[in-house]
C-alpha atoms as a PDB file:
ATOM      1  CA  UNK A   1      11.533   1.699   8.485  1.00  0.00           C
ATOM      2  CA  UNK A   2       8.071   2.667  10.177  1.00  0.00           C
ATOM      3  CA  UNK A   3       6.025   5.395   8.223  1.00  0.00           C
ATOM      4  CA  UNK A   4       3.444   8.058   9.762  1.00  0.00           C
ATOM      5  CA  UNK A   5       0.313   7.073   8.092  1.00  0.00           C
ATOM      6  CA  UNK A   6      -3.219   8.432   8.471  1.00  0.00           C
ATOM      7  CA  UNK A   7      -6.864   9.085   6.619  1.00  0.00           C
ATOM      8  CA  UNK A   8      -7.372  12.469   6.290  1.00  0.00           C
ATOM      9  CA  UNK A   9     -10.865  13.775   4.833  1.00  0.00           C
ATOM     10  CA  UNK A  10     -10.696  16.535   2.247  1.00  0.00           C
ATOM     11  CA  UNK A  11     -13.764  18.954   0.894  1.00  0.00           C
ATOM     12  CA  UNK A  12     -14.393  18.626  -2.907  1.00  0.00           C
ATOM     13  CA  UNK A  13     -15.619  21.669  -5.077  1.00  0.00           C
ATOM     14  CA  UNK A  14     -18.928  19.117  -5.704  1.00  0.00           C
ATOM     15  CA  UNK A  15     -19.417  19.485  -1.602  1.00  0.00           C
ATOM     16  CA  UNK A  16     -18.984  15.802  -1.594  1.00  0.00           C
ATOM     17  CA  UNK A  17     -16.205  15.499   1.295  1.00  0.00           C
ATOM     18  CA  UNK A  18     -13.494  12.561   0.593  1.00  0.00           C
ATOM     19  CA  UNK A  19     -11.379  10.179   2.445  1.00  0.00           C
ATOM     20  CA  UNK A  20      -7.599   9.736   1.892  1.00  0.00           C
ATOM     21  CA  UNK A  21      -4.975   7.683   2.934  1.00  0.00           C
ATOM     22  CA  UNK A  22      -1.642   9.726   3.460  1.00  0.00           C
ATOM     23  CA  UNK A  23       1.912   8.257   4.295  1.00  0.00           C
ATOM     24  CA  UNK A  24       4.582  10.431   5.442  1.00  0.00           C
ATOM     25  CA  UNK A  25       8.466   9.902   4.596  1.00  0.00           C
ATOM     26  CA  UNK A  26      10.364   9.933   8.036  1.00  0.00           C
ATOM     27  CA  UNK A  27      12.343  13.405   7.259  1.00  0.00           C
ATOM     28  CA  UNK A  28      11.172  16.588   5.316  1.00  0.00           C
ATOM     29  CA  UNK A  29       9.434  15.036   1.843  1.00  0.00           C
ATOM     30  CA  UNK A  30      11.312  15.297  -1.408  1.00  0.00           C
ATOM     31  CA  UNK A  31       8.330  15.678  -3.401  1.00  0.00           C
ATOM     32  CA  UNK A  32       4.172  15.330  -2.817  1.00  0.00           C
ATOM     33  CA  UNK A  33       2.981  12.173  -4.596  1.00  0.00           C
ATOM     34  CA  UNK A  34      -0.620  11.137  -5.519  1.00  0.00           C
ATOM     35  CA  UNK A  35      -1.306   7.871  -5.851  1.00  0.00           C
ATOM     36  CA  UNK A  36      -4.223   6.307  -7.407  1.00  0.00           C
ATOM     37  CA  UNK A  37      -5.921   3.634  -6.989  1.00  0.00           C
ATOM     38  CA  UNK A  38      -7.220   0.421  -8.904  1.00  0.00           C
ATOM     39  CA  UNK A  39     -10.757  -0.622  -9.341  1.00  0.00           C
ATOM     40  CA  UNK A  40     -10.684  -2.119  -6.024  1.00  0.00           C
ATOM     41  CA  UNK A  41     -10.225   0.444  -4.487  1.00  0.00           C
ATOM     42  CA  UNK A  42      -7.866   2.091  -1.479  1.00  0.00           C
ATOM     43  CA  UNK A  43      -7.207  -1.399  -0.248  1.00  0.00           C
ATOM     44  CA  UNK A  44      -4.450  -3.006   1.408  1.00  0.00           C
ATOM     45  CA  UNK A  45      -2.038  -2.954  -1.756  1.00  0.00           C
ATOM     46  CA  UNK A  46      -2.381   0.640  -2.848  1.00  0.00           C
ATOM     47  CA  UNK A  47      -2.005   1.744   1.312  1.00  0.00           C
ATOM     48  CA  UNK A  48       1.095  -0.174   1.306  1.00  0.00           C
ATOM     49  CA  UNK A  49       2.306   0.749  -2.241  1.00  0.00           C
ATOM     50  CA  UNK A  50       1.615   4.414  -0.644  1.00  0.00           C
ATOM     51  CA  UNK A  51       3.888   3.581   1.931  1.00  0.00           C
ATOM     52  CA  UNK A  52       6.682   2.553   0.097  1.00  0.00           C
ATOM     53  CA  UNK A  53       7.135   5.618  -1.430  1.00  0.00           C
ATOM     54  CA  UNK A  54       7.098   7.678   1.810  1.00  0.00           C
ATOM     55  CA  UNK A  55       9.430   5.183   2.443  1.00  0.00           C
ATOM     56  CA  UNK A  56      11.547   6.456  -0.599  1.00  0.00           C
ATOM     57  CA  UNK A  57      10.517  10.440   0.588  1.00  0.00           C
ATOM     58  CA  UNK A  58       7.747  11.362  -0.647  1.00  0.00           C
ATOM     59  CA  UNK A  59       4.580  12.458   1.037  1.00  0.00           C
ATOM     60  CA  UNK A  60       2.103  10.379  -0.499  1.00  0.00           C
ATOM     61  CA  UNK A  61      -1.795  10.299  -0.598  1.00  0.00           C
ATOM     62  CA  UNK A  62      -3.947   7.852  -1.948  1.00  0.00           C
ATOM     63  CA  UNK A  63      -7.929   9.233  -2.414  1.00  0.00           C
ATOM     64  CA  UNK A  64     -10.476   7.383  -2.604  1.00  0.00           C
ATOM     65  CA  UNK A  65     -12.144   7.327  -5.840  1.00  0.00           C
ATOM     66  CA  UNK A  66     -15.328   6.202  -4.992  1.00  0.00           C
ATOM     67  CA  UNK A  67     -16.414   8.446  -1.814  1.00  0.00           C
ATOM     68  CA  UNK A  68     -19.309   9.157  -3.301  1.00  0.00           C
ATOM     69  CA  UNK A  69     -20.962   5.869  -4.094  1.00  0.00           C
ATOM     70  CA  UNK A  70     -19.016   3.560  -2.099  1.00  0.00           C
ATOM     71  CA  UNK A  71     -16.606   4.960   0.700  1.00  0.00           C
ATOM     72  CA  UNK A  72     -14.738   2.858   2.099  1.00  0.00           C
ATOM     73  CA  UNK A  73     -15.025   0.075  -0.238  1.00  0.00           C
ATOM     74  CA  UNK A  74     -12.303  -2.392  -0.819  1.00  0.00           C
ATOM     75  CA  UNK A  75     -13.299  -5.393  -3.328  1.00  0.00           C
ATOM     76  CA  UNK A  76     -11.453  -8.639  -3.368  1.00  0.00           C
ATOM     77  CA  UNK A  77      -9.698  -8.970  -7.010  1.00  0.00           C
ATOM     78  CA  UNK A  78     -11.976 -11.560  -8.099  1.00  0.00           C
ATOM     79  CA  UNK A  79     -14.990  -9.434  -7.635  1.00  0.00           C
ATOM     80  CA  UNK A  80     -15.441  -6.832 -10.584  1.00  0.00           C
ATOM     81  CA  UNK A  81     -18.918  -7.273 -10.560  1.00  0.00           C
ATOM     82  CA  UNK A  82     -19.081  -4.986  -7.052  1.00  0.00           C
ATOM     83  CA  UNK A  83     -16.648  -2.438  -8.367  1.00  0.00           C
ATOM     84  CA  UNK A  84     -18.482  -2.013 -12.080  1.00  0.00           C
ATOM     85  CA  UNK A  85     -20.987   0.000 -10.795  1.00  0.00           C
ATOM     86  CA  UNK A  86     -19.171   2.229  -9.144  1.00  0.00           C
ATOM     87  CA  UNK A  87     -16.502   2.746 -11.697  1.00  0.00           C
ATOM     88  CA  UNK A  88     -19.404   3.516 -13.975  1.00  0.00           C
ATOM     89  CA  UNK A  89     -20.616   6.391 -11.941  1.00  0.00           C
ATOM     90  CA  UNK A  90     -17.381   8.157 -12.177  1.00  0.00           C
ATOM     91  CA  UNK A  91     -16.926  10.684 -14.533  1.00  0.00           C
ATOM     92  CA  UNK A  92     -14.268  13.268 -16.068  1.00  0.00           C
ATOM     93  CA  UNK A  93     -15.834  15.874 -13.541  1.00  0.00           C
ATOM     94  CA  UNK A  94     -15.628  14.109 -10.454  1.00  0.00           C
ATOM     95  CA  UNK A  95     -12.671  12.851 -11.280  1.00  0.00           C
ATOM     96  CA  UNK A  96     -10.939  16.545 -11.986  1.00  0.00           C
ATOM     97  CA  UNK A  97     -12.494  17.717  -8.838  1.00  0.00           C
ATOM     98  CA  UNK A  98     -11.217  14.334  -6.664  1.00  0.00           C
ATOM     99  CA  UNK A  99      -7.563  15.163  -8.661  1.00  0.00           C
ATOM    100  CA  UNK A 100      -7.839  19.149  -7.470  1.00  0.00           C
ATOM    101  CA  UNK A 101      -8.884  18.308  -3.768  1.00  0.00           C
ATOM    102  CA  UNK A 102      -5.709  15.956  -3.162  1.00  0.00           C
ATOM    103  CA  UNK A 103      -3.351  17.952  -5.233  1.00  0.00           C
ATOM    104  CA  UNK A 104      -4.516  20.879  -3.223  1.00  0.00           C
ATOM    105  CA  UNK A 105      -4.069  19.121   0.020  1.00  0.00           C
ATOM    106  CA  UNK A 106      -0.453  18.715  -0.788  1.00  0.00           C
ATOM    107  CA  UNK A 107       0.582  21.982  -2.320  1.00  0.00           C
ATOM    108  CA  UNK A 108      -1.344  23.899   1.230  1.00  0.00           C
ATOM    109  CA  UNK A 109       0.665  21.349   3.193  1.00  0.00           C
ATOM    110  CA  UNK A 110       4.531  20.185   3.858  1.00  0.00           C
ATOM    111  CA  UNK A 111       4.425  20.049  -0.419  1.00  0.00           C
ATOM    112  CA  UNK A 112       3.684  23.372  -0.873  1.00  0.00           C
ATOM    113  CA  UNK A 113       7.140  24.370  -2.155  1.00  0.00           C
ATOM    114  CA  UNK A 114       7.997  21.331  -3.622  1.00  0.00           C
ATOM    115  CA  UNK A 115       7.281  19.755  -7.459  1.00  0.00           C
ATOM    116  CA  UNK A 116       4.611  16.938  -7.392  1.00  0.00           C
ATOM    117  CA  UNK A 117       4.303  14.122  -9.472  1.00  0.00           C
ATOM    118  CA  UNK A 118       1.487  11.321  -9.602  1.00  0.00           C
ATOM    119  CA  UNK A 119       1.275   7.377 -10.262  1.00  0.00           C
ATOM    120  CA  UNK A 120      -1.912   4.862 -10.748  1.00  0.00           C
ATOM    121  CA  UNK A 121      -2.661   1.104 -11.442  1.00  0.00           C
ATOM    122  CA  UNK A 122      -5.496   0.203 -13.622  1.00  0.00           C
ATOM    123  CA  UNK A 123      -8.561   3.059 -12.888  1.00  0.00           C
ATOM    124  CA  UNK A 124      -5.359   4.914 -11.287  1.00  0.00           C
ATOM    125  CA  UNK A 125      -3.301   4.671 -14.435  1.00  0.00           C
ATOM    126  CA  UNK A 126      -5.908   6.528 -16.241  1.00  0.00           C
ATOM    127  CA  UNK A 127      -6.114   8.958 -13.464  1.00  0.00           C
ATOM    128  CA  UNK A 128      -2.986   9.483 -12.929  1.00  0.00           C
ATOM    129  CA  UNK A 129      -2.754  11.045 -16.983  1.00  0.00           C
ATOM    130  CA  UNK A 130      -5.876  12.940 -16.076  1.00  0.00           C
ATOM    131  CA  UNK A 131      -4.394  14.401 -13.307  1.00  0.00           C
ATOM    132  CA  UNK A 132      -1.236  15.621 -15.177  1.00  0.00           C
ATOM    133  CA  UNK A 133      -4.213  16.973 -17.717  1.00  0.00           C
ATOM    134  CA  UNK A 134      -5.810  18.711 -14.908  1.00  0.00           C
ATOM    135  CA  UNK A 135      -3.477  20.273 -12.640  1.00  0.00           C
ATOM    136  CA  UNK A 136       0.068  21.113 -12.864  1.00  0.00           C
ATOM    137  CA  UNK A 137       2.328  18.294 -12.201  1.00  0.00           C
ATOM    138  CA  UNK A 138       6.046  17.707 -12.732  1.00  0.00           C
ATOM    139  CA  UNK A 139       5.702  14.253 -14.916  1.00  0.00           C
ATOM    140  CA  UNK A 140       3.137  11.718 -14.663  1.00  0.00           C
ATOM    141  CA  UNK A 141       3.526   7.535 -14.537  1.00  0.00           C
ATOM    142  CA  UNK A 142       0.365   5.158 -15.625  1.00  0.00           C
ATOM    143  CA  UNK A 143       0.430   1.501 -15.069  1.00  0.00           C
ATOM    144  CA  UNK A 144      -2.145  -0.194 -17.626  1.00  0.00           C
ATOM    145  CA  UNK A 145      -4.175   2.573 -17.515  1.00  0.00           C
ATOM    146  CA  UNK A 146      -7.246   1.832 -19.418  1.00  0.00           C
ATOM    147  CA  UNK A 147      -9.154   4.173 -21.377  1.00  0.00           C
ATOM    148  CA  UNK A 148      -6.065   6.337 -22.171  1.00  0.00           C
ATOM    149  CA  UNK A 149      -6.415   4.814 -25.438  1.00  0.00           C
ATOM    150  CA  UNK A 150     -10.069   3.550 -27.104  1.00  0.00           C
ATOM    151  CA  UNK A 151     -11.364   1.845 -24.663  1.00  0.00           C
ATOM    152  CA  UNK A 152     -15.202   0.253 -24.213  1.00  0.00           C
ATOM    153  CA  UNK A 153     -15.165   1.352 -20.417  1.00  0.00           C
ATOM    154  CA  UNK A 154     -14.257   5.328 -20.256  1.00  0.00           C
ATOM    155  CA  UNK A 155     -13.900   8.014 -22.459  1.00  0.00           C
ATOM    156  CA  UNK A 156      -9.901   7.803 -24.373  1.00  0.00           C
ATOM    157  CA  UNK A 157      -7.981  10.789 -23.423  1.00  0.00           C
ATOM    158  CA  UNK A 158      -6.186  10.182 -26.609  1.00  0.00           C
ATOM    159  CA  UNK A 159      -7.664  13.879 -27.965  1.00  0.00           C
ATOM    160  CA  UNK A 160      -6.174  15.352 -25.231  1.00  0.00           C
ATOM    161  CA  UNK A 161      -2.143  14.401 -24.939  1.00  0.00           C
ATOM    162  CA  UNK A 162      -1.518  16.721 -27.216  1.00  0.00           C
ATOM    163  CA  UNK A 163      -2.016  18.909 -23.626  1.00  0.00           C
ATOM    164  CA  UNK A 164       0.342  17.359 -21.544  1.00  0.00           C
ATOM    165  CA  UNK A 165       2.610  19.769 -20.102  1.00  0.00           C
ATOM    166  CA  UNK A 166       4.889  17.085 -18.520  1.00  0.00           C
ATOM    167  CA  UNK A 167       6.512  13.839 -18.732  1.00  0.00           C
ATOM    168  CA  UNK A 168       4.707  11.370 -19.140  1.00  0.00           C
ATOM    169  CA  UNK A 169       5.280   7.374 -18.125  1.00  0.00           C
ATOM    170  CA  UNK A 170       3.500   4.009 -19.332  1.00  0.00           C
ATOM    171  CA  UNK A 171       3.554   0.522 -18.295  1.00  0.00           C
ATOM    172  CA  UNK A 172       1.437  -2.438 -20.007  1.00  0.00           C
ATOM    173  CA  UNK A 173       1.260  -5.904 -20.144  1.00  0.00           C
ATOM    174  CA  UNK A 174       1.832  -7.692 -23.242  1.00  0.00           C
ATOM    175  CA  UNK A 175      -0.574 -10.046 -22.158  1.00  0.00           C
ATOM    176  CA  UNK A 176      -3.106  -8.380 -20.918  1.00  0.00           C
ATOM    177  CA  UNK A 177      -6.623  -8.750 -23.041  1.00  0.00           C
ATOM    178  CA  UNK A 178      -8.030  -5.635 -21.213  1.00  0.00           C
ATOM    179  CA  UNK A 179      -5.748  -3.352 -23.220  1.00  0.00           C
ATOM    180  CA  UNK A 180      -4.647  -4.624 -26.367  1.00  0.00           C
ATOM    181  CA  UNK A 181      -1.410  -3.417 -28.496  1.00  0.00           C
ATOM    182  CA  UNK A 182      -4.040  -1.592 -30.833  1.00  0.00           C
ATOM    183  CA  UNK A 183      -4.742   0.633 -27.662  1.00  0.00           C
ATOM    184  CA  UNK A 184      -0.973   0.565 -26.946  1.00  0.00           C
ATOM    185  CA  UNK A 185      -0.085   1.777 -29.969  1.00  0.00           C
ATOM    186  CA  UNK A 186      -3.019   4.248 -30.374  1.00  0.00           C
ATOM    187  CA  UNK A 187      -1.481   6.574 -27.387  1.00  0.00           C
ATOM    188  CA  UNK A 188       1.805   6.207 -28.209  1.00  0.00           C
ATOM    189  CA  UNK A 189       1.060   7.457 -31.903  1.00  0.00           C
ATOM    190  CA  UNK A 190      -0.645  10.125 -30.239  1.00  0.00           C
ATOM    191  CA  UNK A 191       2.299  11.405 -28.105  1.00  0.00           C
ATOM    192  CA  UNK A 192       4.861  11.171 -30.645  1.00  0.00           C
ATOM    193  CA  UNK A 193       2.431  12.765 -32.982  1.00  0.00           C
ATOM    194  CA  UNK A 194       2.242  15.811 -30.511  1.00  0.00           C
ATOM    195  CA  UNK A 195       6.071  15.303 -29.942  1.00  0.00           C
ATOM    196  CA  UNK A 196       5.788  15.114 -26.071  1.00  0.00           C
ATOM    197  CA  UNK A 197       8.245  13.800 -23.774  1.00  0.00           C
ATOM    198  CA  UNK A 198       7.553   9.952 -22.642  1.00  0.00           C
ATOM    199  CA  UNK A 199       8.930   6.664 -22.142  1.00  0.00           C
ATOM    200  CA  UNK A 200       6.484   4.533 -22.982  1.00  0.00           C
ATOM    201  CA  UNK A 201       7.562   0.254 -21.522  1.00  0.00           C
ATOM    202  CA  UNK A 202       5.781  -3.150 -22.704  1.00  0.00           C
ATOM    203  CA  UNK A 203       6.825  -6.392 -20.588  1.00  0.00           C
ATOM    204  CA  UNK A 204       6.057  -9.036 -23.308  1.00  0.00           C
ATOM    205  CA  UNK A 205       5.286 -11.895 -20.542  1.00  0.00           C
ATOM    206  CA  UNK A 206       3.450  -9.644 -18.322  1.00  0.00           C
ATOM    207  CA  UNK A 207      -0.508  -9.350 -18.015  1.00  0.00           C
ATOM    208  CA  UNK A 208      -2.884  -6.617 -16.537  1.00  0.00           C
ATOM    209  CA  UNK A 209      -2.700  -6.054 -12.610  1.00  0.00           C
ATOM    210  CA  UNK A 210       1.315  -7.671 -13.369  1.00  0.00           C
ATOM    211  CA  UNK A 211       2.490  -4.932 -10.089  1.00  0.00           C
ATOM    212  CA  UNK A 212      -0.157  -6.206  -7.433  1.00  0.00           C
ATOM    213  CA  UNK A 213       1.444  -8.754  -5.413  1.00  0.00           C
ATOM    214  CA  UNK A 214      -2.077  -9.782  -4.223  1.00  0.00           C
ATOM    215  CA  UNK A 215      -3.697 -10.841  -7.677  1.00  0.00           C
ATOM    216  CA  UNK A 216      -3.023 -13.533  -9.387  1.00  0.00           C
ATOM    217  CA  UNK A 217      -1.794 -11.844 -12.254  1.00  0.00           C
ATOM    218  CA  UNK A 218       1.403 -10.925 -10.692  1.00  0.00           C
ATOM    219  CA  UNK A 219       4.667 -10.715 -11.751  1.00  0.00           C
ATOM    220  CA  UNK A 220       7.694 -10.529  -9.587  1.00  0.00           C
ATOM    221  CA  UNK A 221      10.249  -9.431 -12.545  1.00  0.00           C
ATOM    222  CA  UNK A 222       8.044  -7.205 -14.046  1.00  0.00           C
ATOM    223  CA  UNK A 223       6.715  -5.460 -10.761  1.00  0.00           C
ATOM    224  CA  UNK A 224      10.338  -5.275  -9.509  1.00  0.00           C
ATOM    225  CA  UNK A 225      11.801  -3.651 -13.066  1.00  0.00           C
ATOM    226  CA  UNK A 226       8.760  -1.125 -13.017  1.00  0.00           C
ATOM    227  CA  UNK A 227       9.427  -0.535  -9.713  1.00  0.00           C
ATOM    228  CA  UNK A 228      13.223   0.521 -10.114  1.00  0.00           C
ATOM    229  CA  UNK A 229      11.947   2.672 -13.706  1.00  0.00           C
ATOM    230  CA  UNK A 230       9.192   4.673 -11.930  1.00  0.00           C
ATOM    231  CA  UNK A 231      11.667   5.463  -9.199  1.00  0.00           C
ATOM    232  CA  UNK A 232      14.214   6.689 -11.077  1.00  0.00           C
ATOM    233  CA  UNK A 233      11.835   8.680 -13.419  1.00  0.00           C
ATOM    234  CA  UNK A 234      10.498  10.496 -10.242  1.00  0.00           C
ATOM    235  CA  UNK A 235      14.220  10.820  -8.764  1.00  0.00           C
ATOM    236  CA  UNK A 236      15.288  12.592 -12.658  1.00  0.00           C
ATOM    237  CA  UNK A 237      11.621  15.082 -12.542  1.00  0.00           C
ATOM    238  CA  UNK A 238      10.844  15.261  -8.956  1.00  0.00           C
ATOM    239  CA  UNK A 239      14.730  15.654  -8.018  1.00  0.00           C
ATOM    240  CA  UNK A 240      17.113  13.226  -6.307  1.00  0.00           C
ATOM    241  CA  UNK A 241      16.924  12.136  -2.376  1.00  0.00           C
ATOM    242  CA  UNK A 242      18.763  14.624   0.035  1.00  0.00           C
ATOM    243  CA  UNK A 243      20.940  11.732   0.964  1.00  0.00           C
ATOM    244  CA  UNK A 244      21.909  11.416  -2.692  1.00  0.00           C
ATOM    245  CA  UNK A 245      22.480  14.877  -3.329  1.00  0.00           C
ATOM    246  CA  UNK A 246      25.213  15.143  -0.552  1.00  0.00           C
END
């Protein structure tokens, strides 16, 4: 089924301005979605993972991270060495202000009246807890989102669970070496510690990136069980399709 897409540019409190990529669902939207992206930015993989769920409903936007240093950029997977600098020069304030300019752009849009949830991969995972620490949000998914937990790279948001106001959803790798089960662990002591409301998922014979059908790291049974979870977690807190209600 064809989807409306488009870029649409959005003004951030910093007066940087910002590019997105939006998809539309084909009928009113159930829900307003932001999607974030990985280290590689708003490349062909997070545009069409956008798609697919304004394919499922929901009117989706992808920003792009990086407007400030590097708009535009999309990195092949193999090349972290052109991302790392810009991933360096993000921090928790651009970041909040990036989260408040797309989450704004939905809720003065077709989402105004509806709940609004968020997902991310890799950078995005983390983001996509920020976001749900930032502004309000009806639940929250992360897929190996690094520097949740303690983390060489960014600053842990482990302090600040305790501040979610929403449910919450993780996906790691058992394999992957970028986020080990001492990470893992670390955030989900901290949730049930603040007794919040998450589901928290390990595939044992999965490794970091395991959703992108584009790295090598791939994995079809993993990608495809995640898949069906994060849908169903959005259907339970963002409310069921209008053509499962009837």
């Amino acid at each position: 089924m064809a989807t409306k897409t488009e870029y649409v540019n959005l003004s951030v409190s910093d007066g940087t301005s910002m590019r997105a990529y939006v998809a539309h669902p084909d009928s009113k939207p159930r829900a307003g979605l932001l999607v974030f992206q990985e280290a590689f930015g708003v490349n062909a993989h997070i545009r069409d993972v956008t798609e697919r769920f304004a394919r499922e409903g929901y009117l989706a936007i992808s920003p792009e991270l990086y407007h400030r240093t590097a708009p535009g950029l999309e990195a092949g997977y193999t090349n972290f060495a052109e991302v790392m600098p810009h991933m360096q020069a993000l921090t928790q304030d651009s970041l909040a202000a990036d989260i408040q300019a797309a989450h704004g752009w939905l809720k003065k849009g077709e989402a105004k009246d509806l709940k609004i949830g968020s997902t991310g991969y890799c950078l995005g995972g983390r983001t996509s807890i920020q976001a749900a620490l930032t502004v309000p949000l009806d639940c929250a998914v992360s897929y190996y989102g690094g520097g949740i937990g303690p983390s060489p790279m960014f600053p842990s948001l482990i302090d600040r669970l305790k501040d979610l106001k929403c449910p919450t959803l993780y996906f790691w790798g058992g394999l992957d070496a970028h986020i080990g089960a001492d990470a893992v662990h670390a955030v989900e002591g901290a949730l049930t510690a603040a007794k919040k409301d998450y589901v928290n998922v390990v595939f044992s014979a999965a490794d970091h990136g395991f959703f992108c059908d584009a790295r090598a790291s791939y994995n079809a049974v993993a990608a495809k069980q995640a898949w069906a979870l994060t849908l169903e977690f959005f259907s339970i807190h963002l409310g069921a399709a209008a053509r499962q209600a009837a």
